[in-house]
N, C-alpha and C. Protein backbone atom coordinates (compact mmCIF):
# COMPACT_ATOMS: atom_id res chain seq x y z
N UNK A 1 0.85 -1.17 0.00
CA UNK A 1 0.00 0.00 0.00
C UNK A 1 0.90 1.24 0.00
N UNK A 2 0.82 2.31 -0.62
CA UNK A 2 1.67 3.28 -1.03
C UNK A 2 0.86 4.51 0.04
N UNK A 3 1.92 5.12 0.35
CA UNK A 3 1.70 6.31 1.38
C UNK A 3 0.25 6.83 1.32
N UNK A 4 0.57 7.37 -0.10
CA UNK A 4 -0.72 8.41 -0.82
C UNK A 4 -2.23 7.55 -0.37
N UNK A 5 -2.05 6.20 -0.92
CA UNK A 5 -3.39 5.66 -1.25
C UNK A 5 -2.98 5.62 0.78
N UNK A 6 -2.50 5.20 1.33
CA UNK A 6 -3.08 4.58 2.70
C UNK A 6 -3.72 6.28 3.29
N UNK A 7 -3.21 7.17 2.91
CA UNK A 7 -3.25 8.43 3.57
C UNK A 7 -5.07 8.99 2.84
N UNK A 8 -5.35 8.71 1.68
CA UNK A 8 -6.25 8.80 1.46
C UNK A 8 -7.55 7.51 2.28
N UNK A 9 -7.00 6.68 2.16
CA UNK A 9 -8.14 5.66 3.17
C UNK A 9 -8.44 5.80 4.48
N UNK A 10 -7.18 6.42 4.90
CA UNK A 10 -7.60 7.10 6.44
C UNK A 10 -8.11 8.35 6.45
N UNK A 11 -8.21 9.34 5.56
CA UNK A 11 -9.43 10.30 5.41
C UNK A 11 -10.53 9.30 5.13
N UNK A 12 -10.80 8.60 4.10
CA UNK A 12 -12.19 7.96 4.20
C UNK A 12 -12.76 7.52 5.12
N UNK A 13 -11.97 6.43 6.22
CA UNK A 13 -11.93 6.38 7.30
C UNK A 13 -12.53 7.46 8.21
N UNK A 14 -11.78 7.62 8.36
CA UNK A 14 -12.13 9.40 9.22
C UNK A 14 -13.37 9.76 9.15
N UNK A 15 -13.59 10.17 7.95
CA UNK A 15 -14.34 10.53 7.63
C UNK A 15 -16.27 9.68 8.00
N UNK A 16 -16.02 8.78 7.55
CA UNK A 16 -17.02 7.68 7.43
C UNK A 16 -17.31 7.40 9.34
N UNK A 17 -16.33 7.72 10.04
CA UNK A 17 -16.31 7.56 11.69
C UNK A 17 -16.85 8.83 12.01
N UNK A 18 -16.77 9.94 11.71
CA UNK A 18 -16.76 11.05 12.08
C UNK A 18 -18.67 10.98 11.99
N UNK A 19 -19.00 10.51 10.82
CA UNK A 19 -20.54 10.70 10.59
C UNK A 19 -20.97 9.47 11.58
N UNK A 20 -20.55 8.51 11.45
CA UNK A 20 -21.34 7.41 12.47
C UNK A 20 -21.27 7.89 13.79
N UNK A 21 -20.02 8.70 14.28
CA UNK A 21 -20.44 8.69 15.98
C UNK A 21 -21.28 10.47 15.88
N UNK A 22 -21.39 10.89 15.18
CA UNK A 22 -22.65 12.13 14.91
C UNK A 22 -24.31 11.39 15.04
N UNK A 23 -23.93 10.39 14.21
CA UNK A 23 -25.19 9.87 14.03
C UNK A 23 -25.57 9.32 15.80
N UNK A 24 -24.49 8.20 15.92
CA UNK A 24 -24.66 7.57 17.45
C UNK A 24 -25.23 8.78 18.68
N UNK A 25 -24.52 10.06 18.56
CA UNK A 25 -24.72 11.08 19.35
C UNK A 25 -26.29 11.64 19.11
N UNK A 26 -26.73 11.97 17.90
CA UNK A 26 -27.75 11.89 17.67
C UNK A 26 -28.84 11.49 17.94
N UNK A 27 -28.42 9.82 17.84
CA UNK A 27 -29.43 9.28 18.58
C UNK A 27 -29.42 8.73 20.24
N UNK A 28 -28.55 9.59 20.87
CA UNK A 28 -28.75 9.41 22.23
C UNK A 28 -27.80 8.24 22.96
N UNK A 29 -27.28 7.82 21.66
CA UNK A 29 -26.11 6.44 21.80
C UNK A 29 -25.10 6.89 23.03
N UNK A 30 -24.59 5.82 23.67
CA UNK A 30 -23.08 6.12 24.35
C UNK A 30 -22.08 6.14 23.31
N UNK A 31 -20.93 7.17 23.37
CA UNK A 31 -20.13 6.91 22.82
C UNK A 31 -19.04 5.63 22.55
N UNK A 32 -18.98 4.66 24.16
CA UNK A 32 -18.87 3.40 24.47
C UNK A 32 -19.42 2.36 23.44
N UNK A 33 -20.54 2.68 23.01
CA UNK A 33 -21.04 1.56 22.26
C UNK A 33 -20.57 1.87 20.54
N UNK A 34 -20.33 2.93 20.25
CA UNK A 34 -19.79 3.94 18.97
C UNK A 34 -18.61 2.89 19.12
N UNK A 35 -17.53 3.04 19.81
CA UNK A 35 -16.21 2.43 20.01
C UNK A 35 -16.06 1.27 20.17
N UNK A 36 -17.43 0.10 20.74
CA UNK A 36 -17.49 -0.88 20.41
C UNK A 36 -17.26 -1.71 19.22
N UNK A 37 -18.22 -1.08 18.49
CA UNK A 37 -19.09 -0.85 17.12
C UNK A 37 -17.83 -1.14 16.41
N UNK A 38 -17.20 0.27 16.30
CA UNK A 38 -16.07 0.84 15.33
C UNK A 38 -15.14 -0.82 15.47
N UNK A 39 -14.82 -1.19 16.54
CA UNK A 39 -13.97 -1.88 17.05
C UNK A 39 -14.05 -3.88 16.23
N UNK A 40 -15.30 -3.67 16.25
CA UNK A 40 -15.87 -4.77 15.84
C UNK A 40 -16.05 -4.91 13.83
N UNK A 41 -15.90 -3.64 13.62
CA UNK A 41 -16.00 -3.14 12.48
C UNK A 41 -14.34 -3.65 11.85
N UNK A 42 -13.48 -2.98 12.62
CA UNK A 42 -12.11 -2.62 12.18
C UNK A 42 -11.57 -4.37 12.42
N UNK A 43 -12.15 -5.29 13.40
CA UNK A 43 -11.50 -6.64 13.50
C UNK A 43 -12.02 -7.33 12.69
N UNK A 44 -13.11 -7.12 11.68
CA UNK A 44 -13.69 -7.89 10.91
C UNK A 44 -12.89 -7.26 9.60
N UNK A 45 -12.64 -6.23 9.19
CA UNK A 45 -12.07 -5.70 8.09
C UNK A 45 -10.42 -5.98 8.26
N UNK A 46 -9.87 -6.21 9.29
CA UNK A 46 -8.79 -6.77 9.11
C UNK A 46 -8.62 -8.20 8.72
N UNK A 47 -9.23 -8.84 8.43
CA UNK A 47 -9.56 -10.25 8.35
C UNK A 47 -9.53 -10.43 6.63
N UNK A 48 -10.32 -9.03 5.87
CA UNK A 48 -10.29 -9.14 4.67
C UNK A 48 -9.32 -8.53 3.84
N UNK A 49 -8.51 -7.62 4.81
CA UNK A 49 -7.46 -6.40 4.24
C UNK A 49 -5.93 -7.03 4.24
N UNK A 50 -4.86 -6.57 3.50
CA UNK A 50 -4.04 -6.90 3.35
C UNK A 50 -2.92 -6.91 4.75
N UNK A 51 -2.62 -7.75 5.47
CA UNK A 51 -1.85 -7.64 6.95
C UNK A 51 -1.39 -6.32 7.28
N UNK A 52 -0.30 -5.86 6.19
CA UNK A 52 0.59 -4.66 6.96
C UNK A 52 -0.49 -3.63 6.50
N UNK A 53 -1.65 -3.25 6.01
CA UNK A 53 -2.73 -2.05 6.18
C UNK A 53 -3.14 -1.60 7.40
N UNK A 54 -3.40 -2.37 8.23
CA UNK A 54 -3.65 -2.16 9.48
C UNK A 54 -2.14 -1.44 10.30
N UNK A 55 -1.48 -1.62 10.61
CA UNK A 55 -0.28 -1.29 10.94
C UNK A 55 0.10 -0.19 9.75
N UNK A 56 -0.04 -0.16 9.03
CA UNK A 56 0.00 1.52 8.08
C UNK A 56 -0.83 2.41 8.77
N UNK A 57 -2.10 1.63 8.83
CA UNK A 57 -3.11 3.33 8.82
C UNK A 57 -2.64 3.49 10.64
N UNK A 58 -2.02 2.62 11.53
CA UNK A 58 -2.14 3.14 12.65
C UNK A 58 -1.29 3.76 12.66
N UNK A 59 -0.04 3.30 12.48
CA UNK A 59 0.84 4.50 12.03
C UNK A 59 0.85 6.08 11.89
N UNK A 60 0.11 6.09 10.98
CA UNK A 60 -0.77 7.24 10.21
C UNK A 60 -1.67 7.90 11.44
N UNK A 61 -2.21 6.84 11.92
CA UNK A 61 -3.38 7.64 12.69
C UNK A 61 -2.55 8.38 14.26
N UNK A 62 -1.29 7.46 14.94
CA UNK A 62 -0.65 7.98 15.42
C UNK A 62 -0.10 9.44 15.21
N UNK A 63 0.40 9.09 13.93
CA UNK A 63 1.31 10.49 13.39
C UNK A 63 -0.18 11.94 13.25
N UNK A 64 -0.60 11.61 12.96
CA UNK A 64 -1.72 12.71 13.34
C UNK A 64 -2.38 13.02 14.21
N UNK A 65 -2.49 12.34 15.24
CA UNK A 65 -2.48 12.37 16.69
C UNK A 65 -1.79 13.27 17.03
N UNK A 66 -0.24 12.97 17.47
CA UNK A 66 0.22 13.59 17.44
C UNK A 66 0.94 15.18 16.99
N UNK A 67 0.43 15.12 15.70
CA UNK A 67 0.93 16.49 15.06
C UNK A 67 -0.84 17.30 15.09
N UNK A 68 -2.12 16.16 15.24
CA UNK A 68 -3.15 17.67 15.82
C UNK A 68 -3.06 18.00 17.51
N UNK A 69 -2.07 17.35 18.30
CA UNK A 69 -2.05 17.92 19.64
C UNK A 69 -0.59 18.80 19.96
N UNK A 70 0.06 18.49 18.74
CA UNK A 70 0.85 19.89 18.85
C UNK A 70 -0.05 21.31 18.36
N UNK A 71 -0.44 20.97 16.99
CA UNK A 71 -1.23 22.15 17.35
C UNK A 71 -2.17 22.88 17.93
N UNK A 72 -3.00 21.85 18.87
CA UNK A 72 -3.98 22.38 19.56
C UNK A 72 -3.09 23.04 21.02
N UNK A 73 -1.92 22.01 21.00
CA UNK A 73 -1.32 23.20 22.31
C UNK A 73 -0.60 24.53 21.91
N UNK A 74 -0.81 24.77 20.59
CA UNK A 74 -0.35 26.01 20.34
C UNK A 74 -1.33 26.78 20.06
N UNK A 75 -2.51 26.13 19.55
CA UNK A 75 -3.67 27.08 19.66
C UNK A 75 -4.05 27.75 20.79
N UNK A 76 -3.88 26.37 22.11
CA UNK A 76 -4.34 27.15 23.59
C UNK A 76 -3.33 28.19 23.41
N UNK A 77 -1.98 27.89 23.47
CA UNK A 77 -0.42 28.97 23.75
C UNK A 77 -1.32 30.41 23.43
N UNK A 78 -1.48 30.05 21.73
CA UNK A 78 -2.27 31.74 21.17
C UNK A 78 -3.04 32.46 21.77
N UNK A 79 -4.66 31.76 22.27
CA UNK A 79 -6.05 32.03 22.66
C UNK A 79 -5.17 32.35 24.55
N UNK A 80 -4.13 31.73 25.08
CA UNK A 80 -3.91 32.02 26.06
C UNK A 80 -3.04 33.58 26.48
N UNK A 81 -2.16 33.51 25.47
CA UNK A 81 -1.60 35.23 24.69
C UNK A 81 -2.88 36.09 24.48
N UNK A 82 -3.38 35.81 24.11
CA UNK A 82 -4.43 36.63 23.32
C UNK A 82 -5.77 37.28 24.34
N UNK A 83 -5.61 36.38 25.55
CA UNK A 83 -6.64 36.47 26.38
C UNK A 83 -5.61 37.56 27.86
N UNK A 84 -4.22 37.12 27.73
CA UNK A 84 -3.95 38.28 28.71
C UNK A 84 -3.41 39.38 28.08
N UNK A 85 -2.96 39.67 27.01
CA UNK A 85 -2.77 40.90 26.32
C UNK A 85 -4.60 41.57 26.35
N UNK A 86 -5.67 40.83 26.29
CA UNK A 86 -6.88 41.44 26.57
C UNK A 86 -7.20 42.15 27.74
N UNK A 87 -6.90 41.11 29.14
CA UNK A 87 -6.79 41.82 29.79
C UNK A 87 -6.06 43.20 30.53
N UNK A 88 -4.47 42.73 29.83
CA UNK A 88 -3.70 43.82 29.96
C UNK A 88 -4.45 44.81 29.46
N UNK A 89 -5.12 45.09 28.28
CA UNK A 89 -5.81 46.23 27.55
C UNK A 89 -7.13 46.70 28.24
N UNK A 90 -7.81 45.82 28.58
CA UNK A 90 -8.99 45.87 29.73
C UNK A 90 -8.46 46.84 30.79
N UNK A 91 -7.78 46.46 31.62
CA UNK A 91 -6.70 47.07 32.82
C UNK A 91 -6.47 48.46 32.54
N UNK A 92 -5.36 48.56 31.21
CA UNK A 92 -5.25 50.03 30.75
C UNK A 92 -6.48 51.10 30.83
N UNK A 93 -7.28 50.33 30.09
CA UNK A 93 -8.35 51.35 29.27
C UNK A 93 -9.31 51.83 31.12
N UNK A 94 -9.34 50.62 31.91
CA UNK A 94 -10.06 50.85 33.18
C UNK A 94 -9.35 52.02 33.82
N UNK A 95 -7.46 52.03 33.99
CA UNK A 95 -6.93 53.12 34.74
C UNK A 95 -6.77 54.54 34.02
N UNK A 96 -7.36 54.16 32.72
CA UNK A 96 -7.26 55.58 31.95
C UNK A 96 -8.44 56.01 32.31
N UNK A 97 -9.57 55.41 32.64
CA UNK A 97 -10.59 55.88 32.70
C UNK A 97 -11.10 56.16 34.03
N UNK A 98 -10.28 56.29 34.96
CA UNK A 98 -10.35 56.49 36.64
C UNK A 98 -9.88 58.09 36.62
């Protein structure tokens, strides 16, 4: 399986998970049973998929793991900058206005 195509199946993936646990939420589902589900899904499709696919896309799914929780801790870093330079400006504008 070549980078491209595994990198595109784990968007499909993704993708195709992303709507089922919407749907599960939707209907009032536990997310527990979503992850069951998925789980039972992914051990039956390994059964029909080529061995090292599975060990690709986790790979994959690791490596993006990882590189969306670097950026979400730099998003907080920003929104956390961004929220005391506010207040610093809050502060100002209050002692200018005393």
């Amino acid at each position: 399986m070549s980078l491209d195509a595994a990198q595109a199946a784990l968007d499909d993936m993704t993708s195709r998970a992303r709507t089922k646990l919407h749907a599960y939420r939707n209907h009032n589902l536990e997310d527990e049973q979503f992850l069951r589900d998925i789980i039972t899904e992914f051990i039956r499709a390994a059964r029909t998929r080529e061995p090292a696919a599975g060990a690709v896309h986790m790979a994959l799914s690791l490596y993006r793991l990882a590189d969306q929780q670097d950026r979400i801790a730099e998003l907080e870093d920003a929104l956390d900058m961004r929220d005391k330079a506010l207040e610093l400006m809050f502060k100002f504008s209050d002692e200018g206005n005393q």
